[in-house]
Protein backbone atom coordinates (compact mmCIF):
# COMPACT_ATOMS: atom_id res chain seq x y z
CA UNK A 1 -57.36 -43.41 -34.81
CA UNK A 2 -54.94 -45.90 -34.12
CA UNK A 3 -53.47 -44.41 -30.71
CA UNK A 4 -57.14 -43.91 -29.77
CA UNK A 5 -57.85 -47.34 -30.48
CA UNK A 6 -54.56 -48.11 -28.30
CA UNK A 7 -55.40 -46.16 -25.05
CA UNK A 8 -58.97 -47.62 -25.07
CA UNK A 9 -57.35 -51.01 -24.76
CA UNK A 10 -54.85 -50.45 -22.04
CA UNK A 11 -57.76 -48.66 -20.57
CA UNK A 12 -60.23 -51.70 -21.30
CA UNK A 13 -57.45 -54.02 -19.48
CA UNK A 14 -56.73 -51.93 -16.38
CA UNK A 15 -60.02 -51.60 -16.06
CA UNK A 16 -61.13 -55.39 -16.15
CA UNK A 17 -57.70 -56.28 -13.80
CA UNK A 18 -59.25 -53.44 -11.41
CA UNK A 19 -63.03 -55.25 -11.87
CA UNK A 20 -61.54 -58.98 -10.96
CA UNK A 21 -59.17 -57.70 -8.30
CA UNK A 22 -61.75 -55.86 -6.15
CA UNK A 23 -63.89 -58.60 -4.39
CA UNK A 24 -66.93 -56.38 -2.78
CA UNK A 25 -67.52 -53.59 -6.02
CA UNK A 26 -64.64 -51.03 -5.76
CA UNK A 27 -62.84 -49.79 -8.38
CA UNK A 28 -59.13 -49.80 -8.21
CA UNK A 29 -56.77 -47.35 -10.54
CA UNK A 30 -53.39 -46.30 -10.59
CA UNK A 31 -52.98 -42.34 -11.02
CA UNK A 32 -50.08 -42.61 -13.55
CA UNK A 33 -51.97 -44.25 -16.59
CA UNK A 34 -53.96 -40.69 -16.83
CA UNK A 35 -51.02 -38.50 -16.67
CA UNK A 36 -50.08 -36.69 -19.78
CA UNK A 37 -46.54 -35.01 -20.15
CA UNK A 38 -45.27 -32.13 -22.64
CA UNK A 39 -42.29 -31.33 -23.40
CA UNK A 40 -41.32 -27.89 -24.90
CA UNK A 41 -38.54 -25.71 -25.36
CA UNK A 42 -34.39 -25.71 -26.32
CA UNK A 43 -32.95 -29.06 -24.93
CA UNK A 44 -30.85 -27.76 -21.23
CA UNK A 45 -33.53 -24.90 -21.04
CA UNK A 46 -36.41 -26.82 -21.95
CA UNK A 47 -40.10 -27.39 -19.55
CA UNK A 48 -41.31 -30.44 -18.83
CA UNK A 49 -45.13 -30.64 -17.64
CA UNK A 50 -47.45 -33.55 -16.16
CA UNK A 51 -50.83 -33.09 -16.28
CA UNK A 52 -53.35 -35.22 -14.42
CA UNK A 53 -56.58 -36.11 -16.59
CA UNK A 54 -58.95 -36.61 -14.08
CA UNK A 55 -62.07 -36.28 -16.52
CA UNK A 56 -60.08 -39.20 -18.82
CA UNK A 57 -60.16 -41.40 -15.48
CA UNK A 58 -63.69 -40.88 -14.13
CA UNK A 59 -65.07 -41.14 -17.77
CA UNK A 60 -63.74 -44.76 -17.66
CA UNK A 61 -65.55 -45.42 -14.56
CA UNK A 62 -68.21 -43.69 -14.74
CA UNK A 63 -70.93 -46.77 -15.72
CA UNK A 64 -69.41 -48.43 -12.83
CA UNK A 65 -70.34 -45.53 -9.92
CA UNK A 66 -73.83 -44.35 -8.60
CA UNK A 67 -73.94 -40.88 -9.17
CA UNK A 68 -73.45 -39.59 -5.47
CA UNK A 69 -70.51 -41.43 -5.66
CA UNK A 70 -69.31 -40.03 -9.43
CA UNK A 71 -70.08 -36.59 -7.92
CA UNK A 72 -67.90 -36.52 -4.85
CA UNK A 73 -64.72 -38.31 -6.91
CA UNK A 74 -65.10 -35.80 -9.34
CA UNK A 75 -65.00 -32.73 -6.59
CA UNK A 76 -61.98 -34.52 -5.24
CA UNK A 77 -60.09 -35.33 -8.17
CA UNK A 78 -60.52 -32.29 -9.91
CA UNK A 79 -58.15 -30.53 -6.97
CA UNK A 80 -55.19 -33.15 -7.49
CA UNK A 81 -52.34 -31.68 -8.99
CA UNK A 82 -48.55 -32.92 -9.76
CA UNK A 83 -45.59 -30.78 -8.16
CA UNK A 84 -43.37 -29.53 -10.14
CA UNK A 85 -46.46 -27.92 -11.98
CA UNK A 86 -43.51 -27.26 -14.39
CA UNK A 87 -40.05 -28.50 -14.10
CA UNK A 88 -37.61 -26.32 -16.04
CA UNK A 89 -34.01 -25.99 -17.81
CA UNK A 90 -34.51 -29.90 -18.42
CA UNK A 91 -32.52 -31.57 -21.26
CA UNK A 92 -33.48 -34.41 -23.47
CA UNK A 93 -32.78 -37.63 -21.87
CA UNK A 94 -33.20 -36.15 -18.07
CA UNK A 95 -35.83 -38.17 -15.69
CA UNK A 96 -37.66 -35.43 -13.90
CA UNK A 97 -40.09 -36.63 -11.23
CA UNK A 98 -43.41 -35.27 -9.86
CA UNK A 99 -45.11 -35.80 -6.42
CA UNK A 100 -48.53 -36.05 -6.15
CA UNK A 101 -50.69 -33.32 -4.66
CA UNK A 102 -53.93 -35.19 -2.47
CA UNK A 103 -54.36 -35.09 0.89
CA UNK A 104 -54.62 -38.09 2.56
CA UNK A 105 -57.92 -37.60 3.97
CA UNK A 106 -59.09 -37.32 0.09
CA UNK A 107 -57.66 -40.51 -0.70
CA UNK A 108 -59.07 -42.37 2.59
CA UNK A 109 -62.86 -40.49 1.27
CA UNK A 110 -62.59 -41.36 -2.26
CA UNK A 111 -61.94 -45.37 -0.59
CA UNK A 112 -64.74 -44.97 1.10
CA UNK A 113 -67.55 -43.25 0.04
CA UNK A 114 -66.44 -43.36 -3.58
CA UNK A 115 -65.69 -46.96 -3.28
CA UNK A 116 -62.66 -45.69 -5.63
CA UNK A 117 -59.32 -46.67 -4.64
CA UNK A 118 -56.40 -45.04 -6.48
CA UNK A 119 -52.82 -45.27 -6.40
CA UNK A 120 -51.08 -41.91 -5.97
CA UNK A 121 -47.42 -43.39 -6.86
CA UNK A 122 -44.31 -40.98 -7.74
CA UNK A 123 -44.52 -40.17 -11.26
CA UNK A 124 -41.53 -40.61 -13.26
CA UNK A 125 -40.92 -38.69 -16.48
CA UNK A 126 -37.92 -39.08 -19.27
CA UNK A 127 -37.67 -35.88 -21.36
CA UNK A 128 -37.65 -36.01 -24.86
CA UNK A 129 -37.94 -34.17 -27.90
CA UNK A 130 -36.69 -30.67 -27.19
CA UNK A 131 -35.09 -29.07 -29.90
CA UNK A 132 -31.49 -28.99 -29.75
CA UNK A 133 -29.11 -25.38 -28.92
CA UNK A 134 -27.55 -24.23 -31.98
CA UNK A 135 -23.76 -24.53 -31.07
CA UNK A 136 -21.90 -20.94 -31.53
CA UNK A 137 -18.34 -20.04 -32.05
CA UNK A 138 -18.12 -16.94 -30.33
CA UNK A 139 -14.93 -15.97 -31.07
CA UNK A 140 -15.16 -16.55 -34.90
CA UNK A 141 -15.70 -12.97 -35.46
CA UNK A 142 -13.15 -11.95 -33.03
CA UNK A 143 -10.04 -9.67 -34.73
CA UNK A 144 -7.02 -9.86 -32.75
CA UNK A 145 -3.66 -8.27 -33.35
CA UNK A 146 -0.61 -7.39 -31.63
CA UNK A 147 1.71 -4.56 -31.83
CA UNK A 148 5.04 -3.45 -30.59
CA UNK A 149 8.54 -5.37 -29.72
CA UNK A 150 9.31 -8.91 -28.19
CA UNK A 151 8.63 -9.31 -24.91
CA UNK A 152 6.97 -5.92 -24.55
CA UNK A 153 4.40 -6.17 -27.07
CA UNK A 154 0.52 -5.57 -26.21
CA UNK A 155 -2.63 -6.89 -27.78
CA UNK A 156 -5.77 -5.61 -29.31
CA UNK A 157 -8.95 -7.01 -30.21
CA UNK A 158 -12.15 -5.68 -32.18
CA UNK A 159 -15.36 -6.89 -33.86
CA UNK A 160 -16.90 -10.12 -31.73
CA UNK A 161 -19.60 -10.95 -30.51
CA UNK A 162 -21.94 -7.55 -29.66
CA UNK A 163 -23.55 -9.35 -26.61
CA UNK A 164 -19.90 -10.43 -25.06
CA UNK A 165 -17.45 -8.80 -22.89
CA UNK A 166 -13.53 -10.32 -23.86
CA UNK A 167 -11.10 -10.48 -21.26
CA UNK A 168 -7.34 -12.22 -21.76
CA UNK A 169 -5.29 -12.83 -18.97
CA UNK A 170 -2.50 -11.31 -20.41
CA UNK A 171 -2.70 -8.02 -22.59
CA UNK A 172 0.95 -5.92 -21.89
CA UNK A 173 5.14 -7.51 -22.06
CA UNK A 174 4.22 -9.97 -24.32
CA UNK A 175 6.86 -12.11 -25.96
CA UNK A 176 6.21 -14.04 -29.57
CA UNK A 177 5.34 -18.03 -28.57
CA UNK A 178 3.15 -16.64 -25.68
CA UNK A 179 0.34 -18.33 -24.97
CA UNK A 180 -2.90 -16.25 -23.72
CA UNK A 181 -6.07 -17.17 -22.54
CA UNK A 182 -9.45 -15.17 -23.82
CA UNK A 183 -12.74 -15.75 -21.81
CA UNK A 184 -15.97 -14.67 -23.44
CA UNK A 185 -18.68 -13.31 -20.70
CA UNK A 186 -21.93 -11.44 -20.63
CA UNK A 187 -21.51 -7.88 -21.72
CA UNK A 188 -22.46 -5.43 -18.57
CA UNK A 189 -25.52 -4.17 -20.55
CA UNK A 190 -27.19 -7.33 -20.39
CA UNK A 191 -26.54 -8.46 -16.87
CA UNK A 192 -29.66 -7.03 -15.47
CA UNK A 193 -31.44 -9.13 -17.75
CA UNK A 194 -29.59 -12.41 -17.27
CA UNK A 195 -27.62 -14.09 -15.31
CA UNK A 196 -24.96 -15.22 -17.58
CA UNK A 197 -23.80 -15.76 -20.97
CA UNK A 198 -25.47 -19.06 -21.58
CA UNK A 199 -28.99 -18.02 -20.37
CA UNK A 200 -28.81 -14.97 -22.70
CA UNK A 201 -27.83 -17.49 -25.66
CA UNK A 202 -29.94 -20.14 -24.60
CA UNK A 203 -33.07 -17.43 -25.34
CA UNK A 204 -31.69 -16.94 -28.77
CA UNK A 205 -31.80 -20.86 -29.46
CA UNK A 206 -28.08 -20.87 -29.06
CA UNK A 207 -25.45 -21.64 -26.56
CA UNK A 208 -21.53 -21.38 -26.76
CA UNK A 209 -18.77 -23.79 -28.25
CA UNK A 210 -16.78 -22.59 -25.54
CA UNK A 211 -16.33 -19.73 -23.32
CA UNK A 212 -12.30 -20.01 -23.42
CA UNK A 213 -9.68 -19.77 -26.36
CA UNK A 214 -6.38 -19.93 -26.34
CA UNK A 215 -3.91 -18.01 -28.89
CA UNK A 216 -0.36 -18.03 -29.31
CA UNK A 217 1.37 -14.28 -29.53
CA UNK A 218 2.94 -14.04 -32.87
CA UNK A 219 4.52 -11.30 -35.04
CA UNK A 220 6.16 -8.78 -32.99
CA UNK A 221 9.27 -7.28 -33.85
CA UNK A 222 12.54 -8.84 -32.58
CA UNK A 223 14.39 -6.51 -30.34
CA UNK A 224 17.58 -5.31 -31.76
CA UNK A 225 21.06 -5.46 -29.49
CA UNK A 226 22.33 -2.38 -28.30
CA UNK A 227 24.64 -1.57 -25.46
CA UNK A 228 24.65 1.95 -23.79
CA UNK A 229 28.29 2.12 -23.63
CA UNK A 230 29.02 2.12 -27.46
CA UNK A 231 28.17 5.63 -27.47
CA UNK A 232 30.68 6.77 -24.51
CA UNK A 233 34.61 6.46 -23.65
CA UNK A 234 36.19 7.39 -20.50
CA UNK A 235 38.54 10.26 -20.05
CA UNK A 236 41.36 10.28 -17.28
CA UNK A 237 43.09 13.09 -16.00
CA UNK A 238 45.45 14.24 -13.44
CA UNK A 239 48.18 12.47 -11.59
CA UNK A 240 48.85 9.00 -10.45
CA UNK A 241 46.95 8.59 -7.34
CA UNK A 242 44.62 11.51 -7.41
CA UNK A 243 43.06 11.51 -10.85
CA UNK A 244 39.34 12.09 -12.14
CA UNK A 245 37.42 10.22 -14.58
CA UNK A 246 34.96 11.42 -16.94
CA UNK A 247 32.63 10.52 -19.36
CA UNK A 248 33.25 11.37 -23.06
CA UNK A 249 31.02 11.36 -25.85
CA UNK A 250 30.23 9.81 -29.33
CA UNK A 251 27.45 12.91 -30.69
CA UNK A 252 26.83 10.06 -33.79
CA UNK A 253 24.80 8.12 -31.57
CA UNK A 254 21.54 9.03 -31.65
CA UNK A 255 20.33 6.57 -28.69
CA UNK A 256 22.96 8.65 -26.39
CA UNK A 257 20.68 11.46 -25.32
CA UNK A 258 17.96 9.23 -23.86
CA UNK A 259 20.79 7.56 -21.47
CA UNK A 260 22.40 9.10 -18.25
CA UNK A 261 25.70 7.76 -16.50
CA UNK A 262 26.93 7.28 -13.52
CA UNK A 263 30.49 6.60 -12.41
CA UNK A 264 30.87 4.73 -9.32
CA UNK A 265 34.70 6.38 -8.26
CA UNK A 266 35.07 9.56 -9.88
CA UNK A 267 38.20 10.79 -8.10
CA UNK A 268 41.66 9.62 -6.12
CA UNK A 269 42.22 7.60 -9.11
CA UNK A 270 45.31 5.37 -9.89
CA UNK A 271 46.51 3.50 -12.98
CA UNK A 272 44.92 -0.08 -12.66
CA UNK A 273 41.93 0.89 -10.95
CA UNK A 274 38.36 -0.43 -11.95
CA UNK A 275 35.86 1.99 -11.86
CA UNK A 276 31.83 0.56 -12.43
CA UNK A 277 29.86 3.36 -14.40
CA UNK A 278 26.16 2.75 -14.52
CA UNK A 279 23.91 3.63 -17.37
CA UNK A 280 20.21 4.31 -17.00
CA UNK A 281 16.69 5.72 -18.82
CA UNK A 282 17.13 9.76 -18.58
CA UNK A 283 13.28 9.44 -16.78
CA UNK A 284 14.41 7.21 -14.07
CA UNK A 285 12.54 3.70 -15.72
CA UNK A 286 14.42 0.54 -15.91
CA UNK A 287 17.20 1.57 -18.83
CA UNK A 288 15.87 -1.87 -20.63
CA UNK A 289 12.29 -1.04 -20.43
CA UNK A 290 12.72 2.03 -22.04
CA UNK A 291 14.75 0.78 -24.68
CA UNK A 292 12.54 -1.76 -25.49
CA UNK A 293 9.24 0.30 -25.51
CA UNK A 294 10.58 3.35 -27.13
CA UNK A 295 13.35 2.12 -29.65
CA UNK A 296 13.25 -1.62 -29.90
CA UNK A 297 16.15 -2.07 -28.23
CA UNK A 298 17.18 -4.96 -26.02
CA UNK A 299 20.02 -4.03 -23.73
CA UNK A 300 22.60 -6.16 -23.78
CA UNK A 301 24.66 -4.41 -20.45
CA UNK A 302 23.75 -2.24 -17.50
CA UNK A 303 27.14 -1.51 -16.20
CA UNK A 304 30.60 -1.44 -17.69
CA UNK A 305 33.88 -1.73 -15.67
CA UNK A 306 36.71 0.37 -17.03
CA UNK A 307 40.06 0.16 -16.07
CA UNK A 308 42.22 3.30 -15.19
CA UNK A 309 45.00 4.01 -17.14
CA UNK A 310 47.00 7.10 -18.70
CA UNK A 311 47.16 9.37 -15.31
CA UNK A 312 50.07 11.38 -15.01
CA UNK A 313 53.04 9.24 -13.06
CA UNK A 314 55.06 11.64 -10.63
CA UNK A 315 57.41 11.08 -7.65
CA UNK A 316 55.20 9.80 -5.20
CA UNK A 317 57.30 9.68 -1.86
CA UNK A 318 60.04 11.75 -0.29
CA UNK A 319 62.33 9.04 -1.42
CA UNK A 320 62.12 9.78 -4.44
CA UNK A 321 63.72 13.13 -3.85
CA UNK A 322 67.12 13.34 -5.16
CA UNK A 323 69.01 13.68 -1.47
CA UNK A 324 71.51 16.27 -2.11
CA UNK A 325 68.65 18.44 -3.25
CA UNK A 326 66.67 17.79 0.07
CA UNK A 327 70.06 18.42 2.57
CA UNK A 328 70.27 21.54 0.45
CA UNK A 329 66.96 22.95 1.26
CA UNK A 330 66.87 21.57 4.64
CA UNK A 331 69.91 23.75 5.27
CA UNK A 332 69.46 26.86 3.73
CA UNK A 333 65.98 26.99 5.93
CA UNK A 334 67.47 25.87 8.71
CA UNK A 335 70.11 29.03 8.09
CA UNK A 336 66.93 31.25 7.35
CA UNK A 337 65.91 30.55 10.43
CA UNK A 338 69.04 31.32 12.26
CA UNK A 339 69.32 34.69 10.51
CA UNK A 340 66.02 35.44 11.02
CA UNK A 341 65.82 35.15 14.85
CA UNK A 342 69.59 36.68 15.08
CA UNK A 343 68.07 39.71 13.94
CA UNK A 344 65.38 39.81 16.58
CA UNK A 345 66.81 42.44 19.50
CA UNK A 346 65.28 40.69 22.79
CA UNK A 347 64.99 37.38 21.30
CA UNK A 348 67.54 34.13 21.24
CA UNK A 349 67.25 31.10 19.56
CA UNK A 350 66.67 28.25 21.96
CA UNK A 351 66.14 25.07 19.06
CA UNK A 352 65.66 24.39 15.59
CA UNK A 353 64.08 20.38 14.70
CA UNK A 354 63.56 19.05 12.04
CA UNK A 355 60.18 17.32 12.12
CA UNK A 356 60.14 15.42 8.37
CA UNK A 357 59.74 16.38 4.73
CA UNK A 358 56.34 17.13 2.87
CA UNK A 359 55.85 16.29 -0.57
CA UNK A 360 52.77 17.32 -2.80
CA UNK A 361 51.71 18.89 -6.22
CA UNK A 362 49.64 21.54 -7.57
CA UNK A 363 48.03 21.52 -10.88
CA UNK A 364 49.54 23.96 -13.30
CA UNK A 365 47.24 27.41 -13.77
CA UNK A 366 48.09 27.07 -17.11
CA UNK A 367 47.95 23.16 -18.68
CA UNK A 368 45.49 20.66 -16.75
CA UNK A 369 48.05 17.91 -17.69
CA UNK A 370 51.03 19.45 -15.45
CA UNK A 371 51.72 19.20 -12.02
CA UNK A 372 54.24 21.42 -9.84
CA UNK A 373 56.12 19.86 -7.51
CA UNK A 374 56.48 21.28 -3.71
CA UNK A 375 58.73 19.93 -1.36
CA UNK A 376 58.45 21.01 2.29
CA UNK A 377 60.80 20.73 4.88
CA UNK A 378 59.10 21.29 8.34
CA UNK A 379 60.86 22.86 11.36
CA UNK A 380 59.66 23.47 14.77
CA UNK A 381 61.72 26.28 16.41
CA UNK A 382 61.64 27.25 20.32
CA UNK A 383 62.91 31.12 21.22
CA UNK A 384 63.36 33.16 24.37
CA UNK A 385 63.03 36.33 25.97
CA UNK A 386 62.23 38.01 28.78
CA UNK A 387 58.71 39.08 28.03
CA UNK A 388 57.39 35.91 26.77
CA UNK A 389 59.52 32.86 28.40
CA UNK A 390 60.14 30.02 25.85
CA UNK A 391 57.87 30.13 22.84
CA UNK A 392 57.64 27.31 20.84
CA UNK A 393 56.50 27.47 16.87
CA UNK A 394 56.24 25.99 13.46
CA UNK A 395 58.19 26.90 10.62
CA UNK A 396 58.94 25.68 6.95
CA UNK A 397 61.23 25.97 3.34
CA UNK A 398 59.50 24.83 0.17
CA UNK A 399 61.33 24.52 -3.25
CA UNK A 400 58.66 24.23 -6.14
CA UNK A 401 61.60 24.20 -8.97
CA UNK A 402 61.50 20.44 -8.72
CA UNK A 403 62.46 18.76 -12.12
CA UNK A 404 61.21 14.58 -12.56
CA UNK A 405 64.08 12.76 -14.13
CA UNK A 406 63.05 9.83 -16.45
CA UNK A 407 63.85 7.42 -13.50
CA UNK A 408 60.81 9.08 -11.69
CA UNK A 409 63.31 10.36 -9.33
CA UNK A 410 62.94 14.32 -8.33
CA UNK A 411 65.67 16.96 -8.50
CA UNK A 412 65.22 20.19 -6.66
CA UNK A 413 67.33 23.38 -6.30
CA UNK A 414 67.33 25.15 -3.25
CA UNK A 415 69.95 27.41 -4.30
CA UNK A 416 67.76 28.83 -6.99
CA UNK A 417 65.28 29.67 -5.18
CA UNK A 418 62.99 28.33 -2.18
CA UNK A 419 60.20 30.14 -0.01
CA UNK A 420 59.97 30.80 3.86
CA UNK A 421 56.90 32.28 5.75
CA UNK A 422 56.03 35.35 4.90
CA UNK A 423 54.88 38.19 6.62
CA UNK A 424 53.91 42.21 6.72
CA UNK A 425 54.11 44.68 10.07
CA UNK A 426 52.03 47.66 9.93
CA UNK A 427 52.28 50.66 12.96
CA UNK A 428 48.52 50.43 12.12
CA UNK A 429 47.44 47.37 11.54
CA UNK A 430 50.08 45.15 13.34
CA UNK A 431 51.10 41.81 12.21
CA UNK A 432 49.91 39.96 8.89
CA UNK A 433 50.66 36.82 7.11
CA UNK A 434 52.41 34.12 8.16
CA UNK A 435 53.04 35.34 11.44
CA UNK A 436 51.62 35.53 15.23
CA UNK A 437 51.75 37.94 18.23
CA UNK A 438 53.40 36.16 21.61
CA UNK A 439 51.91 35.45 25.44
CA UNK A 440 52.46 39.40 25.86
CA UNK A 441 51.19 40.67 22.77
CA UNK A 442 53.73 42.86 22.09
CA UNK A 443 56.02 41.47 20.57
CA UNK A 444 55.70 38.94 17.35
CA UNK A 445 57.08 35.64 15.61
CA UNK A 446 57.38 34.79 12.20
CA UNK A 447 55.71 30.73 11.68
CA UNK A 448 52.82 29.12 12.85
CA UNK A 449 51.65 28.75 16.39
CA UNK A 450 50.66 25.22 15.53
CA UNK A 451 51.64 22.30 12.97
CA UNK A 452 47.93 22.06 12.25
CA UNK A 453 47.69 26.18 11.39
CA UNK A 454 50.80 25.41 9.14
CA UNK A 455 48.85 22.35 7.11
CA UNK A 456 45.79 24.67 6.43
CA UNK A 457 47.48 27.49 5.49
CA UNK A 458 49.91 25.65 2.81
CA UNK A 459 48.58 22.72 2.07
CA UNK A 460 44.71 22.82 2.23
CA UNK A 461 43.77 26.30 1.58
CA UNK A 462 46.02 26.29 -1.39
CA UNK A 463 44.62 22.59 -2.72
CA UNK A 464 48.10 20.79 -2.64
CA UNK A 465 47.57 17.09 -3.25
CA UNK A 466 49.75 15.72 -1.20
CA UNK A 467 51.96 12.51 -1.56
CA UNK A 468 53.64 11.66 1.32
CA UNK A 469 54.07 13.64 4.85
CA UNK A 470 56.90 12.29 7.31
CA UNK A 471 56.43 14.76 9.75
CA UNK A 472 55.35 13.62 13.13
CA UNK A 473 55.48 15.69 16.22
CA UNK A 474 55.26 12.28 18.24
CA UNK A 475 58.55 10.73 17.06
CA UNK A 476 62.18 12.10 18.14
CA UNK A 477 62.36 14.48 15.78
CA UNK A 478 66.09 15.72 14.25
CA UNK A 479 68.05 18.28 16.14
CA UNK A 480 69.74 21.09 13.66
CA UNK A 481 70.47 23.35 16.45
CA UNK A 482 72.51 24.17 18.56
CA UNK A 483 74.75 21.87 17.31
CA UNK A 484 75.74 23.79 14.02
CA UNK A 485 74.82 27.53 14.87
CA UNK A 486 76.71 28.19 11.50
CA UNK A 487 73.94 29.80 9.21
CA UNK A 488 73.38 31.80 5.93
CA UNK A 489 71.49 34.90 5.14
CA UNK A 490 68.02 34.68 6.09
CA UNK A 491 65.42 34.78 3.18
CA UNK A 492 63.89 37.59 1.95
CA UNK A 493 60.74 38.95 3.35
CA UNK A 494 61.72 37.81 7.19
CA UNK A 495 60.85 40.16 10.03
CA UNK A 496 60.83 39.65 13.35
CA UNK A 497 60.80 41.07 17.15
């Protein structure tokens, strides 16, 4: 009764202000004092509405109007309307403002043939009294736990919200002290619903604390240090400048078999060289990835350097031949040679050179750790008779009875025993072996037609590491004959023309 008794005044006052202002009997009125607003809803997703009560504001007037004139401001006012009809997702405290809806022509008729005038002013409205969203934690319910090693770990997360999709920025190689970022969103099954996570809430009377939380990663197991090379030693073998490295292995470590190696130099080796060996994941992956994912393990080294050491030492130039030994066998071939060709009917000796000395080892058939020592003395040897001219070939004497003294010097004993080239003559099947048929091809020469012939048939057919080779068909090479034509018997197994 009181607020009735209220508006009836204010009304009673406009009215009379409108009465003394207007000097020739119209009525003057400002639109705003009969607009009515409601306000409904959650405050950020509330409605505001104006309403214009045109019946409130001819009612006051009426007594004042001829009835032509009450009758055409009533068919005009009745159209007016306020835009926004409805002004939505409006919070408490917001000033929302509605334009009138007249015509202008209205206005100008209801001035004068209504004798009415009216002010049509912007209405101004302050929103007020919508009931507050219910603030929600939304990830109070959220379970979250981690599981495997440090700095690989992953995450997991269950329970939440029913209506929200998680997301972290981070979920796999996590390390303990991490910090990762969730984001709450609209699950997919709402989305064709609403357009996000706070209009769904906001329907519900609710809306979100936040739509981020951050969480520190915590609780994963510490890797544990391993190295790859704990479970392997290196194995040398063979002789001083052309051992082999190999991997050995230690069966008590069960990590071994997931591990594969590789040796950067596994050959030509000498005492005091580094070799790099290489260890890596039997699959291929990074060897620390799959240690860490698979075992916990955090490895500590990739690669290893191991020095070479324990390879057999042996005379390793042709100095180190004992030099009686070396004149020994360079004479007795030499004298081979001279025998040989002496007992060749159409054929004379023309030269014997000496073109250098060639020292090398083979590995014993019979113990890997034991090397034979050959020493080679090289000849080249020119001939002549009357069906082939001058023929020029390649000839040698190798002792292999060679004993190392503790002084790493080598002793050899031609006298024992030494070899020559070797051959076998067949009516049938002609010449074989170490042997070749001259120009004519009739008659035939124990050697080698060339040095290089000589070197594959000796040395790399038969696998001899070789030390040191001093002989050089482009230096002056050493004369043994003619200049001592004195000679012994030639070795066994020599045939010639």
């Amino acid at each position: 009764m009181k607020k009735k008794l209220i508006r009836l005044l204010e009304l009673l006052i406009v009215l009379s202000a409108a009465f003394i202002m207007t000097a020739c009997g119209k009525i003057e009125l400002t639109a705003d004092d009969f607009v009515e607003f409601t306000d409904e809803g959650y405050d950020g997703i509330g409605t505001s509405k104006a309403e214009f009560d045109y019946k409130e504001m001819l009612k006051d007037v009426r007594d004042k109007m001829k009835d032509e004139r009450y009758s055409s401001a009533k068919k005009i006012l009745k159209n007016v309307k306020l835009k926004p009809e409805v002004a939505e997702k409006v919070s408490n405290g917001q000033t929302v403002t509605f334009e009138w809806d007249i015509d202008e022509d209205d206005i100008k008729e209801l001035e004068d043939e209504c004798k009415l005038i009216v002010k049509f002013n912007d209405v101004e409205h302050k929103v007020k009294g919508l009931t507050p969203l219910n603030e929600v934690d939304l990830f109070q319910n959220l379970s979250i736990s981690y599981s495997g090693y440090d700095t690989i770990g992953t995450i997991y997360y269950w329970y939440g919200e029913s209506y929200v999709e998680y997301t972290f920025d981070k979920t796999e190689n996590l390390s303990n002290g991490d910090t990762v970022t969730v984001t709450a969103s609209l699950d997919s099954w709402y989305r064709d619903s609403y357009t996000d996570l706070n209009a769904f809430m906001a329907q519900r009377g609710e809306k979100p604390a936040s739509l981020t939380k951050q969480i520190v990663v915590e609780g994963l197991t510490e890797l544990k240090e391993y190295s790859p090379f704990s479970s392997i030693s290196m194995m040398y073998s063979g002789m001083d400048g052309a051992g082999e490295a190999a991997i050995a292995t230690d069966w008590s470590d069960s990590y071994y078999y997931n591990w594969e190696y590789s040796i950067d130099k596994k050959d030509t080796l000498s005492n005091g060289d580094v070799i790099t060996v290489t260890a890596a994941a039997y699959d291929g992956t990074p060897i620390d990835e799959y240690a860490a994912k698979y075992y916990g393990l955090k490895i500590t080294e990739v690669q290893k350097q191991f020095t070479v050491e324990g390879l057999v030492v042996l005379a390793g130039t042709v100095a180190d031949i004992v030099p009686e030994g070396l004149e020994a066998l360079t004479g007795a071939g030499k004298n081979a040679i001279i025998d040989m060709v002496g007992g060749w009917t159409v054929t004379e000796l023309v030269s014997i050179e000496k073109l250098g000395t060639v020292l090398g080892y083979e590995k014993d058939y019979w113990y890997d750790d034991k090397y034979i020592p050959y020493v080679y003395v090289i000849y080249r040897v020119t001939t002549h008779n009357d069906t082939d001219g001058d023929v020029t070939f390649y000839w040698y004497a190798n002792c292999s009875n060679g004993v190392l003294s503790d002084t790493g010097s080598l002793m050899i004993d031609p006298a024992s025993s030494y070899d020559t080239p070797l051959n076998h003559y067949s009516s049938w099947w002609g010449v074989s072996g170490e042997a070749f048929y001259g120009p004519d091809g009739s008659l035939f020469y124990v050697g080698f037609e060339t040095l290089e012939s000589l070197y594959k048939t000796r040395f790399e057919d038969r696998g001899l590491m070789i030390k040191e080779n001093t002989a050089d068909t482009g230096l002056d090479a050493e004369v043994l004959f003619p200049e001592n034509t004195e000679g012994e018997t030639a070795a066994e197994g020599t045939e010639g023309n």
